[in-house]
PDB file of N, CA and C in Angstrom:
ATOM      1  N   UNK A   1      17.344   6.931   7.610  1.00  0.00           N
ATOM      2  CA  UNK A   1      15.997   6.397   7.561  1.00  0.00           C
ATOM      3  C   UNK A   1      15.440   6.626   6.163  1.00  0.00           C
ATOM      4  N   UNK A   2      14.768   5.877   5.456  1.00  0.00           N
ATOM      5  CA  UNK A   2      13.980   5.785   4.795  1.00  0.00           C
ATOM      6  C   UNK A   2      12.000   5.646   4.491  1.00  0.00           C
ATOM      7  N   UNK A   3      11.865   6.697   3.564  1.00  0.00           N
ATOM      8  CA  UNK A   3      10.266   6.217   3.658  1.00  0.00           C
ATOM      9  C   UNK A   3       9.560   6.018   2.321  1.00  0.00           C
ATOM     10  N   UNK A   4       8.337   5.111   2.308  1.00  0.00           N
ATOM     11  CA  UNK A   4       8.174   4.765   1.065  1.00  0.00           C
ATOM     12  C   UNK A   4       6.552   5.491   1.258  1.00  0.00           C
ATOM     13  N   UNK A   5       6.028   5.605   0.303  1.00  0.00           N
ATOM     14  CA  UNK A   5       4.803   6.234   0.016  1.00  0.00           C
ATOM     15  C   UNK A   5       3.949   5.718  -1.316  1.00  0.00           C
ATOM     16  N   UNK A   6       2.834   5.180  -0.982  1.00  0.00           N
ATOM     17  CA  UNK A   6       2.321   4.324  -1.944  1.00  0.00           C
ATOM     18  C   UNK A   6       1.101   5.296  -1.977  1.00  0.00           C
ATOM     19  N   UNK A   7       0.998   6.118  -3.197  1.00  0.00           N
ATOM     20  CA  UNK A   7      -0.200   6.603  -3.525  1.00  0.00           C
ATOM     21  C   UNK A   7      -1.250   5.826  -4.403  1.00  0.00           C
ATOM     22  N   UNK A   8      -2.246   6.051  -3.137  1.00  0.00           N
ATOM     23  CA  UNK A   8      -3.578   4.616  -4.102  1.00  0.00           C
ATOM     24  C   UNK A   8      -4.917   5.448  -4.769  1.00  0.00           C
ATOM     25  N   UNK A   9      -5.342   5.725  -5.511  1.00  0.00           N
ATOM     26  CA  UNK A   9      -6.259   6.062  -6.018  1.00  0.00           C
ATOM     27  C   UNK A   9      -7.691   4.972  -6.471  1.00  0.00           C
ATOM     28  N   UNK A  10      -8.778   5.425  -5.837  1.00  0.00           N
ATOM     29  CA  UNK A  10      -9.984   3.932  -5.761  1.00  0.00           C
ATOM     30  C   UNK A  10     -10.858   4.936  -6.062  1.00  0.00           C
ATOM     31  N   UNK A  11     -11.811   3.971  -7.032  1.00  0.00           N
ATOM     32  CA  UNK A  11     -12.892   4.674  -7.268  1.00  0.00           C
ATOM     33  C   UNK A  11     -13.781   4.594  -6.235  1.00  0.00           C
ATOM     34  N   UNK A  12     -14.803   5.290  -6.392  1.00  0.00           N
ATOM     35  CA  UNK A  12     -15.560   5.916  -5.077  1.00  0.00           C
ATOM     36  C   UNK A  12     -16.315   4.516  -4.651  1.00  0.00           C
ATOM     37  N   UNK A  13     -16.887   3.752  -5.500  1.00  0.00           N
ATOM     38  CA  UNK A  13     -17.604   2.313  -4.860  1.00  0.00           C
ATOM     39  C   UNK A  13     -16.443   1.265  -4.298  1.00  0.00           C
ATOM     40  N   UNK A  14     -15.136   1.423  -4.645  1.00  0.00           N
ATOM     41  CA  UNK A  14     -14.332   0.920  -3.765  1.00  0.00           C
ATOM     42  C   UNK A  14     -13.708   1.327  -2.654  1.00  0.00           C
ATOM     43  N   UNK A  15     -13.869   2.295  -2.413  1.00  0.00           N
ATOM     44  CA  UNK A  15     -13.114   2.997  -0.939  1.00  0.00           C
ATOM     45  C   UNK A  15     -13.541   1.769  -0.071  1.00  0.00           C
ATOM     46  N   UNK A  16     -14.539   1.792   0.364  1.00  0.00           N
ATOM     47  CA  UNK A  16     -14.859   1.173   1.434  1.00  0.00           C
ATOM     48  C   UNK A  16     -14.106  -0.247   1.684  1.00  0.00           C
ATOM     49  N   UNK A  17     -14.754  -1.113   0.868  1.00  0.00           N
ATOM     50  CA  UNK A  17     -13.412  -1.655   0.736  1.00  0.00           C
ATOM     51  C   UNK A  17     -12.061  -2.016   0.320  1.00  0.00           C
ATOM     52  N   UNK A  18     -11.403  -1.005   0.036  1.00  0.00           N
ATOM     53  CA  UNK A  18     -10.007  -0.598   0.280  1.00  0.00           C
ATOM     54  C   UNK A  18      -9.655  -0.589   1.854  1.00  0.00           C
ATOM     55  N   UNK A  19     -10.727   0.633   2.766  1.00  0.00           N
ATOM     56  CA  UNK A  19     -10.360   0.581   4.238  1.00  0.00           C
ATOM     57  C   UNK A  19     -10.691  -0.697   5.226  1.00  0.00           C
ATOM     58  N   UNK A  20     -11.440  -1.618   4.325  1.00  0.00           N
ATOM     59  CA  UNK A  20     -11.922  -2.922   4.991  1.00  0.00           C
ATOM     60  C   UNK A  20     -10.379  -3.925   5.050  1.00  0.00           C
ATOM     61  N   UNK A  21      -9.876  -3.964   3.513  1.00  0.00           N
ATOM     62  CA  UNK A  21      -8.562  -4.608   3.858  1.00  0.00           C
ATOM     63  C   UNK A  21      -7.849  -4.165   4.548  1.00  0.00           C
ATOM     64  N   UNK A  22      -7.256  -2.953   4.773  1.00  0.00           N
ATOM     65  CA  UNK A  22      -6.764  -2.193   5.620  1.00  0.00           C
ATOM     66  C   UNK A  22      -6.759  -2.647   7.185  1.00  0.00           C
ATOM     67  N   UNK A  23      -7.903  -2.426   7.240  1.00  0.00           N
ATOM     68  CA  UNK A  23      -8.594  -2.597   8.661  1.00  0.00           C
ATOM     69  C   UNK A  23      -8.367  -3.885   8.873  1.00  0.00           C
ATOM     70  N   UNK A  24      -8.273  -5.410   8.436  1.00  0.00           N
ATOM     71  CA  UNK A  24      -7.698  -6.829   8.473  1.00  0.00           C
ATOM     72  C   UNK A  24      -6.866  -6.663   7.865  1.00  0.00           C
ATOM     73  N   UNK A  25      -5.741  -6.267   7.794  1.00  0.00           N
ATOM     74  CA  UNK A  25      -4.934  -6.756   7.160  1.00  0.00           C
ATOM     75  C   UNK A  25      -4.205  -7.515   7.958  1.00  0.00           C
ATOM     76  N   UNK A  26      -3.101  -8.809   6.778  1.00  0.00           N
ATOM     77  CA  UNK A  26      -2.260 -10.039   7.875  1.00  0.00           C
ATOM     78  C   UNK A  26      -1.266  -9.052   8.574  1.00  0.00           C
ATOM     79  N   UNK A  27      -0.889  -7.848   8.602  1.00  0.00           N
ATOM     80  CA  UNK A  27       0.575  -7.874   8.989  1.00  0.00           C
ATOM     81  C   UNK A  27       1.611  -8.248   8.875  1.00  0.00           C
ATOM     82  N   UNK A  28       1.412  -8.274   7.350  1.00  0.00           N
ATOM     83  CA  UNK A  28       2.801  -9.106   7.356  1.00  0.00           C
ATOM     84  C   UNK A  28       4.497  -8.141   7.129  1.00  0.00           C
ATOM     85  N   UNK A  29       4.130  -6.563   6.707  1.00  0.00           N
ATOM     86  CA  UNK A  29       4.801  -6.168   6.918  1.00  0.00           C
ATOM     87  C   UNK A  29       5.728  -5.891   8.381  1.00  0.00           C
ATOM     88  N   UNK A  30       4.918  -5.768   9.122  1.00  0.00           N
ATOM     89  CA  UNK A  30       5.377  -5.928  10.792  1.00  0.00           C
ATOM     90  C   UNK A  30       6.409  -6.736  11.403  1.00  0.00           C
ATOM     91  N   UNK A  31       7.027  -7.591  10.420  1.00  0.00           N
ATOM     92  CA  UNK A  31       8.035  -8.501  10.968  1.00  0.00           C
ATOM     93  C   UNK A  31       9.115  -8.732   9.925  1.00  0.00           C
ATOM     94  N   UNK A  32       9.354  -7.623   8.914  1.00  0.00           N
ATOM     95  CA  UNK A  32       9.689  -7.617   7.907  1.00  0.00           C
ATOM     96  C   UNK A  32      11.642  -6.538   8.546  1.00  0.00           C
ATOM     97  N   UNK A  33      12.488  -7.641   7.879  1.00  0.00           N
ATOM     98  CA  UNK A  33      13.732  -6.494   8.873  1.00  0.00           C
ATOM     99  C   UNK A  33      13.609  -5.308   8.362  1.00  0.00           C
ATOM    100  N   UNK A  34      13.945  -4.464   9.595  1.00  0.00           N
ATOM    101  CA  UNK A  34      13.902  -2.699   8.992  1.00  0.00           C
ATOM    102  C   UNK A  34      12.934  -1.836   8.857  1.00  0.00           C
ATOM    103  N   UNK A  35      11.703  -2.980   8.868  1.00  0.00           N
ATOM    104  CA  UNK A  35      10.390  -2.012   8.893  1.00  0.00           C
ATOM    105  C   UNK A  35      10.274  -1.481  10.438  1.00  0.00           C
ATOM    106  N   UNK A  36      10.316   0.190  10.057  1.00  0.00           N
ATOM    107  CA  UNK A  36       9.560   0.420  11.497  1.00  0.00           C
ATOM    108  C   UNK A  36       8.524   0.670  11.720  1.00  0.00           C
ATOM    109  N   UNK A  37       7.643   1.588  11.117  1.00  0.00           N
ATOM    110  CA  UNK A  37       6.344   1.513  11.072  1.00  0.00           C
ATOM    111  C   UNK A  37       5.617   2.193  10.019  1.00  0.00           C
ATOM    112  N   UNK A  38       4.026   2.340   9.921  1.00  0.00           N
ATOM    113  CA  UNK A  38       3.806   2.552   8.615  1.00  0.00           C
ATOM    114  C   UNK A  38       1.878   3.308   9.127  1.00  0.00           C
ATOM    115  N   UNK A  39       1.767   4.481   8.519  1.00  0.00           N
ATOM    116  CA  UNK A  39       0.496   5.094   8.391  1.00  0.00           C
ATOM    117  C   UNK A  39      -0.312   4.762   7.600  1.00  0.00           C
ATOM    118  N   UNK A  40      -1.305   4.416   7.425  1.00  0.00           N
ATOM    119  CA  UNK A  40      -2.278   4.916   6.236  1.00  0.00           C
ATOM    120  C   UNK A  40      -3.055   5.968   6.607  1.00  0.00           C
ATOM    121  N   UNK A  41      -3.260   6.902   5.707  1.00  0.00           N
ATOM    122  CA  UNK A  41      -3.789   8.022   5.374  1.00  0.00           C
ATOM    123  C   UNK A  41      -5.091   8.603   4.723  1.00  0.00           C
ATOM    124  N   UNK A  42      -6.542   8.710   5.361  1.00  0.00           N
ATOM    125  CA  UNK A  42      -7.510   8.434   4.727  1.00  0.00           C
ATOM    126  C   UNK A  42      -7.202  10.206   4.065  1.00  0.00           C
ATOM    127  N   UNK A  43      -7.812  10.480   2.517  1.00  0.00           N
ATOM    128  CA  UNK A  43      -8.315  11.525   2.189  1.00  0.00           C
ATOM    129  C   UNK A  43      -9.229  12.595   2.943  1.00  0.00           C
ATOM    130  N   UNK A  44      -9.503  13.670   3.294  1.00  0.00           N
ATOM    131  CA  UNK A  44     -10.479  14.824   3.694  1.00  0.00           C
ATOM    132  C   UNK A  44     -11.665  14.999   2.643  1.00  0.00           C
ATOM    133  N   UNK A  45     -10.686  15.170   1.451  1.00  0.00           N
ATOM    134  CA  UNK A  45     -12.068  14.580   0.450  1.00  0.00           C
ATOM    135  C   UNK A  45     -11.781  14.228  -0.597  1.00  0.00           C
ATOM    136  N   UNK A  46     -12.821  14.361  -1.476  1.00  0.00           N
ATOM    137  CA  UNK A  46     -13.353  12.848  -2.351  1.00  0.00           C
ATOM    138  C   UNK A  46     -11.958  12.674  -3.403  1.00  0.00           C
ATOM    139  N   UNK A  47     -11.531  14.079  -4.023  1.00  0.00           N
ATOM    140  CA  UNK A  47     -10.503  13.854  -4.887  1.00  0.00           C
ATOM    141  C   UNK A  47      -9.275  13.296  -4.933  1.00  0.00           C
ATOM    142  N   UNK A  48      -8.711  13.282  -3.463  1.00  0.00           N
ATOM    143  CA  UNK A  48      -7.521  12.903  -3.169  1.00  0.00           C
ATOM    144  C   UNK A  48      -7.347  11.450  -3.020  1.00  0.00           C
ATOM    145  N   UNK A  49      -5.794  10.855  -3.064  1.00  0.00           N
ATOM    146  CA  UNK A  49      -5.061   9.665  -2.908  1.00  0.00           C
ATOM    147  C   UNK A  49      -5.232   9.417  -1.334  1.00  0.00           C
ATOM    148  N   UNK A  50      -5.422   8.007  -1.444  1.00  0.00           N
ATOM    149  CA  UNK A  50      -5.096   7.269  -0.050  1.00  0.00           C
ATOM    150  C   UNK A  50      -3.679   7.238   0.111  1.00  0.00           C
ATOM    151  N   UNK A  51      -2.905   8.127   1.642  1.00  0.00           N
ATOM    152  CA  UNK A  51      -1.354   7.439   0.899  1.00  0.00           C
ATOM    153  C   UNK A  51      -0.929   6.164   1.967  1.00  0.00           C
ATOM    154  N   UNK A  52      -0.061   5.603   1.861  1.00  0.00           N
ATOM    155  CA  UNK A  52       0.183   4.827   2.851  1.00  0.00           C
ATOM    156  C   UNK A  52       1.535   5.079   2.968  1.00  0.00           C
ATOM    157  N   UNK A  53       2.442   5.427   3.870  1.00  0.00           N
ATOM    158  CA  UNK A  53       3.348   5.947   4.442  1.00  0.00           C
ATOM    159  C   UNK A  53       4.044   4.891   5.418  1.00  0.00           C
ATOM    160  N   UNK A  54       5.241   4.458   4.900  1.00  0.00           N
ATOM    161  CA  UNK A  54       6.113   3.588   5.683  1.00  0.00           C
ATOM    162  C   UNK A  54       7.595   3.675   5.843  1.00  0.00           C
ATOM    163  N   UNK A  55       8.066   3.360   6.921  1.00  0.00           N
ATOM    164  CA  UNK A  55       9.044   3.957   7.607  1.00  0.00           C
ATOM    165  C   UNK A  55       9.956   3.307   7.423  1.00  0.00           C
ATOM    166  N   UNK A  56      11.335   2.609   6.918  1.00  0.00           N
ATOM    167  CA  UNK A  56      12.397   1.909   6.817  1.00  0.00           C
ATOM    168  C   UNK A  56      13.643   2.123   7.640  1.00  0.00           C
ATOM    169  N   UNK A  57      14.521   0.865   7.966  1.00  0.00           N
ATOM    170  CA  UNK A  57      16.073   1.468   8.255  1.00  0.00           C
ATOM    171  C   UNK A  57      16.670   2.147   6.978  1.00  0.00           C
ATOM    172  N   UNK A  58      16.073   1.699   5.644  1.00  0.00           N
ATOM    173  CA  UNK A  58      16.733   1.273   4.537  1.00  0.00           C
ATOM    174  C   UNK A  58      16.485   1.509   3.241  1.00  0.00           C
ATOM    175  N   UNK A  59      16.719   1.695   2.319  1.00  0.00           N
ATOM    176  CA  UNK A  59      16.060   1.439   1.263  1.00  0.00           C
ATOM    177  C   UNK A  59      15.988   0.064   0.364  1.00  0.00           C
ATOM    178  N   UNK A  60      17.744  -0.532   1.054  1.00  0.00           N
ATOM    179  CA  UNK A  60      17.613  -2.136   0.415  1.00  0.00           C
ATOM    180  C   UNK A  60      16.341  -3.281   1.422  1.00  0.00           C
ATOM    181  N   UNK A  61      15.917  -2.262   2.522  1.00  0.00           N
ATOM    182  CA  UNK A  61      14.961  -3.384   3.235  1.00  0.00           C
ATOM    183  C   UNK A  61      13.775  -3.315   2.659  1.00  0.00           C
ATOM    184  N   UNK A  62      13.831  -2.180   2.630  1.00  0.00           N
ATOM    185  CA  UNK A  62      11.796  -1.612   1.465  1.00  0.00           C
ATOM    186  C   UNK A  62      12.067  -2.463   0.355  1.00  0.00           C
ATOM    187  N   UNK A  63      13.130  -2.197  -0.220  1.00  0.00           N
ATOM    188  CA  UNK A  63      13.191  -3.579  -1.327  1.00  0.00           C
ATOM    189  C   UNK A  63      12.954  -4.860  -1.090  1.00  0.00           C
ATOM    190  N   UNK A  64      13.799  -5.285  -0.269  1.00  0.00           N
ATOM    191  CA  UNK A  64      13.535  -6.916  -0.106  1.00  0.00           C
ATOM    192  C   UNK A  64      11.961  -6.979   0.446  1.00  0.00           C
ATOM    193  N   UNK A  65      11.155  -5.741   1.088  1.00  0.00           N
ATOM    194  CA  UNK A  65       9.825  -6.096   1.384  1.00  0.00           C
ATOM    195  C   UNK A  65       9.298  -6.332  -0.049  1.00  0.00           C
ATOM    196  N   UNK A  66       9.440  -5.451  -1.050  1.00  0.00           N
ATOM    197  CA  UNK A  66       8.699  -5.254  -2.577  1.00  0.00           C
ATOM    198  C   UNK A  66       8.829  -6.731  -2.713  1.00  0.00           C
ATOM    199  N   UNK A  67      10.037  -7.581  -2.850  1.00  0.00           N
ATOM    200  CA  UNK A  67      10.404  -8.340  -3.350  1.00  0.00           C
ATOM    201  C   UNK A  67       9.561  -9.724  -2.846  1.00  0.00           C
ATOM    202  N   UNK A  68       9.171  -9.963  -1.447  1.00  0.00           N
ATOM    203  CA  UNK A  68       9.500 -10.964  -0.605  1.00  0.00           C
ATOM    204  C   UNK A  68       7.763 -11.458  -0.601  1.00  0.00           C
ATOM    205  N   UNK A  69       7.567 -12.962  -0.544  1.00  0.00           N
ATOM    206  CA  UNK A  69       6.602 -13.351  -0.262  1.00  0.00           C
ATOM    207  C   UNK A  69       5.313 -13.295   0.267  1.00  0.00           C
ATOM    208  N   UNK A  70       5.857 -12.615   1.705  1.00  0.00           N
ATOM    209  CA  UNK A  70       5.198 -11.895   2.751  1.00  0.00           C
ATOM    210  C   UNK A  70       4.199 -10.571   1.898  1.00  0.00           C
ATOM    211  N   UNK A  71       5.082  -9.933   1.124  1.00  0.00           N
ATOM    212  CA  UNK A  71       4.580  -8.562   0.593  1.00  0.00           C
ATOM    213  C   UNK A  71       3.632  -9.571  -0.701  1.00  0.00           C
ATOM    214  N   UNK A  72       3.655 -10.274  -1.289  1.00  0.00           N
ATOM    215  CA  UNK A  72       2.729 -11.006  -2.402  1.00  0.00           C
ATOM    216  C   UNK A  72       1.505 -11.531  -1.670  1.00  0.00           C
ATOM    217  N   UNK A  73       1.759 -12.284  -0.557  1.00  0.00           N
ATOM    218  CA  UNK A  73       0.559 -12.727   0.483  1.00  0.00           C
ATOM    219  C   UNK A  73      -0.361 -11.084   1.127  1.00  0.00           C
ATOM    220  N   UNK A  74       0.860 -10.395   1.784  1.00  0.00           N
ATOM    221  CA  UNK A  74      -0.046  -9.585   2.135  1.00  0.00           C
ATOM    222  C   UNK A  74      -1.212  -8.604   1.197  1.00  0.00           C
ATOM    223  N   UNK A  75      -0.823  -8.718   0.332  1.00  0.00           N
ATOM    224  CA  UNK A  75      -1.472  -7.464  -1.073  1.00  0.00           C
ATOM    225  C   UNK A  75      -2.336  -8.691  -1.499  1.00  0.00           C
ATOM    226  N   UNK A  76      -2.620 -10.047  -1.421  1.00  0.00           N
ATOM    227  CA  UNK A  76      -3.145 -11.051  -2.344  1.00  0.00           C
ATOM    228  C   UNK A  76      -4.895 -10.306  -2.462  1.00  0.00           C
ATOM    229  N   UNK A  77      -5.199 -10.177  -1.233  1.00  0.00           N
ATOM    230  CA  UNK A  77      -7.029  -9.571  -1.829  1.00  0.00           C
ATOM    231  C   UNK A  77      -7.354  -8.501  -2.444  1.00  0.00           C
ATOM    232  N   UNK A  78      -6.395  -7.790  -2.536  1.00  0.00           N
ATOM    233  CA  UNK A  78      -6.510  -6.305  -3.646  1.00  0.00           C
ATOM    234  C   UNK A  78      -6.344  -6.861  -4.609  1.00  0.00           C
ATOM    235  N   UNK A  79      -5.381  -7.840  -5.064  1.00  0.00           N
ATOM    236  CA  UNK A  79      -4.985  -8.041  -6.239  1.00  0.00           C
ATOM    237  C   UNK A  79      -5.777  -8.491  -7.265  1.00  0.00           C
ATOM    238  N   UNK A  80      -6.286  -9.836  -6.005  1.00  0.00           N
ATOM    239  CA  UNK A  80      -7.667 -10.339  -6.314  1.00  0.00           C
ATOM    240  C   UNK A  80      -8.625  -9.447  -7.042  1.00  0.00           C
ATOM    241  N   UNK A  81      -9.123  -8.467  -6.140  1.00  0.00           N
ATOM    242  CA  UNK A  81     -10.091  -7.455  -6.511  1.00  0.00           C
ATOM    243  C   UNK A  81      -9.409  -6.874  -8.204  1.00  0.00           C
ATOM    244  N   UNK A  82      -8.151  -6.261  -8.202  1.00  0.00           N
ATOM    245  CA  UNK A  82      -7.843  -6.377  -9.520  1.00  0.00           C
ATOM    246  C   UNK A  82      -7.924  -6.891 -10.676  1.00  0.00           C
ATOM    247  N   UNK A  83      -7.308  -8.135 -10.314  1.00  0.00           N
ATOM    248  CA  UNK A  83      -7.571  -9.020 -11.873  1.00  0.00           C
ATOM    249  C   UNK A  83      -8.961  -9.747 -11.888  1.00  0.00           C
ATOM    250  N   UNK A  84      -9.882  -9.177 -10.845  1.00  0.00           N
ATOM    251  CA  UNK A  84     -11.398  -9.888 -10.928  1.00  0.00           C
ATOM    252  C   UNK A  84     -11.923  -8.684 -12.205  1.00  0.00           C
ATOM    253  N   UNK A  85     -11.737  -7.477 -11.848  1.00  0.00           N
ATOM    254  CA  UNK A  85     -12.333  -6.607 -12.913  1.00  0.00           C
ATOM    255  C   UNK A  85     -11.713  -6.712 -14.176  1.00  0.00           C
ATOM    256  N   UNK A  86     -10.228  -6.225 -13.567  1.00  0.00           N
ATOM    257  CA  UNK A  86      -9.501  -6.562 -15.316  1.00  0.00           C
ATOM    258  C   UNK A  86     -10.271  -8.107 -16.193  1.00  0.00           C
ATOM    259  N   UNK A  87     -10.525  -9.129 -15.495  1.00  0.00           N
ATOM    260  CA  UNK A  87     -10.811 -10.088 -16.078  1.00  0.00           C
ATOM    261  C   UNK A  87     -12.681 -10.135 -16.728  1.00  0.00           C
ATOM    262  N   UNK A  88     -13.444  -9.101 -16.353  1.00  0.00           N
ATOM    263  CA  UNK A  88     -14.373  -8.787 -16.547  1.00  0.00           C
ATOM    264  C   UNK A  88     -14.597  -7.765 -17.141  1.00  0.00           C
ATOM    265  N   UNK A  89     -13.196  -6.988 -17.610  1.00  0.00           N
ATOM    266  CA  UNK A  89     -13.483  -5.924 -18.764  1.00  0.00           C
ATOM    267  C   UNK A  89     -13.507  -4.709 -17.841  1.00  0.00           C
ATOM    268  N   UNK A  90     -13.312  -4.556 -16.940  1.00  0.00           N
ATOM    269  CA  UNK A  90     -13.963  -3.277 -16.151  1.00  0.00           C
ATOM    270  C   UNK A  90     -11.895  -2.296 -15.508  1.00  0.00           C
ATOM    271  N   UNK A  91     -12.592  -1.459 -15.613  1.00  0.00           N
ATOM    272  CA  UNK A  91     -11.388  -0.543 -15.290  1.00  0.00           C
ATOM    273  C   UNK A  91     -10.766  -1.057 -13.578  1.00  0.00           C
ATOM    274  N   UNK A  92      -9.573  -1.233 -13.122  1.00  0.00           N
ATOM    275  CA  UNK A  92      -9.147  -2.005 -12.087  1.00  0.00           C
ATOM    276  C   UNK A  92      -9.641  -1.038 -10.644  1.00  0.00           C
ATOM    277  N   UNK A  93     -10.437  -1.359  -9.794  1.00  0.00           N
ATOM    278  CA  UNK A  93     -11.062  -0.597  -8.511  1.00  0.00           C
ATOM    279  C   UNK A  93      -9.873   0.134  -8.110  1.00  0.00           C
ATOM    280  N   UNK A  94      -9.252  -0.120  -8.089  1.00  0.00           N
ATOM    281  CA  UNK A  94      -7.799   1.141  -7.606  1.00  0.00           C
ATOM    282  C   UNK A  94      -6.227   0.907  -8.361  1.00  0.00           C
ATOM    283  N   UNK A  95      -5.629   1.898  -7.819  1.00  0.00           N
ATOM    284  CA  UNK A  95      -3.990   2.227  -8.958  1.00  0.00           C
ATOM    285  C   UNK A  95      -3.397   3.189  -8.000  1.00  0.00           C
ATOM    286  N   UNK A  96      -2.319   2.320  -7.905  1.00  0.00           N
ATOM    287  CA  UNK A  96      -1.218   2.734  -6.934  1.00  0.00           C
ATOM    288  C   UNK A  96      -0.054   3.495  -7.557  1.00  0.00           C
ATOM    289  N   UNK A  97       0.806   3.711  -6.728  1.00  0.00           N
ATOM    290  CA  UNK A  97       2.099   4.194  -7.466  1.00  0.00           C
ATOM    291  C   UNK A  97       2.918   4.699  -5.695  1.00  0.00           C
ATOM    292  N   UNK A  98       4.003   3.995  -6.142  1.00  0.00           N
ATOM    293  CA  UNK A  98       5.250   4.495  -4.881  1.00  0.00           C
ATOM    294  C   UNK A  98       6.348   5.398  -5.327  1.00  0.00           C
ATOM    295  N   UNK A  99       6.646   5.925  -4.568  1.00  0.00           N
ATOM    296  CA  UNK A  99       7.722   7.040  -4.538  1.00  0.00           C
ATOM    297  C   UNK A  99       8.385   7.515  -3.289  1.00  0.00           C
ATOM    298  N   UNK A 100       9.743   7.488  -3.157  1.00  0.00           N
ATOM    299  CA  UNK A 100      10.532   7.016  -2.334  1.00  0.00           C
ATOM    300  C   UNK A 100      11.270   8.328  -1.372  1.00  0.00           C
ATOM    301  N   UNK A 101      11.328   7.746  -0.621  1.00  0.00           N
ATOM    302  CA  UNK A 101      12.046   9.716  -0.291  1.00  0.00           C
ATOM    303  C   UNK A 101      13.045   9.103   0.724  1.00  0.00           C
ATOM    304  N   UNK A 102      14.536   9.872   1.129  1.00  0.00           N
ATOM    305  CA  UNK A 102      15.374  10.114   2.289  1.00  0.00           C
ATOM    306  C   UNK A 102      14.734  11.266   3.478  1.00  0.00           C
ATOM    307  N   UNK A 103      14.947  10.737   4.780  1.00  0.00           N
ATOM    308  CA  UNK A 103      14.607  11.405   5.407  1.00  0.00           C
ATOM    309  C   UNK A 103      15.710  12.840   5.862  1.00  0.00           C
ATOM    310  N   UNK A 104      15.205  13.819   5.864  1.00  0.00           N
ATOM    311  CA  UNK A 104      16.767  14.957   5.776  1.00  0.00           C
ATOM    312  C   UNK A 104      16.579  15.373   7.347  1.00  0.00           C
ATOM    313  N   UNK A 105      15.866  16.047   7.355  1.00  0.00           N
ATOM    314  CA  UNK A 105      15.190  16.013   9.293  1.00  0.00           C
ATOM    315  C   UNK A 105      14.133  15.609   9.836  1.00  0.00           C
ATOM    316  N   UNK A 106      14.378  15.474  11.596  1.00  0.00           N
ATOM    317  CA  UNK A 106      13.269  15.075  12.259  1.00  0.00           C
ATOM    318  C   UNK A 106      13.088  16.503  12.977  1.00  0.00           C
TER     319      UNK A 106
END
């Protein structure tokens, strides 16, 4: 098994909606082969990363998710939110970063 971990960091006027996409999101990971399932993780407090935590058969399937359409559609309104600020000069409402792990025990 494999798991991927996307640490998101949002400034404080974006949290909210960060958990709004969240909360609609398409699902499009959900039908993706190999995905089994996936957490998001709100912070306790203010300093910490949102993580989002997802579960694989695989590591070549987490890839083909990175890779695949589905994963470009599903992320499209963050992104949005991204290059709306970048395009207005303003520092980007949040910044991610993944890092990958093998699972050793359950």
């Amino acid at each position: 098994m494999f798991v991927a971990i996307n640490y998101i960091s949002c400034q404080e006027s974006y949290k909210s909606r960060f958990e709004e996409l969240f909360s609609t999101r398409a699902g499009a990971i959900d039908t993706m082969p190999g995905f089994q399932h996936m957490y998001v993780l709100k912070p306790n407090d203010q300093q910490s990363e949102y993580l989002i935590v997802s579960h694989w058969e695989s590591e070549d399937n987490f890839k083909a998710w990175t890779s695949s359409e589905a994963f470009i559609q599903g992320h499209r309104r963050g992104f949005q939110d991204i290059e709306e600020a970048v395009k207005n000069g303003q520092e980007p409402p949040m910044k991610s970063s993944f890092k990958t792990y093998e699972i050793l025990t359950r």
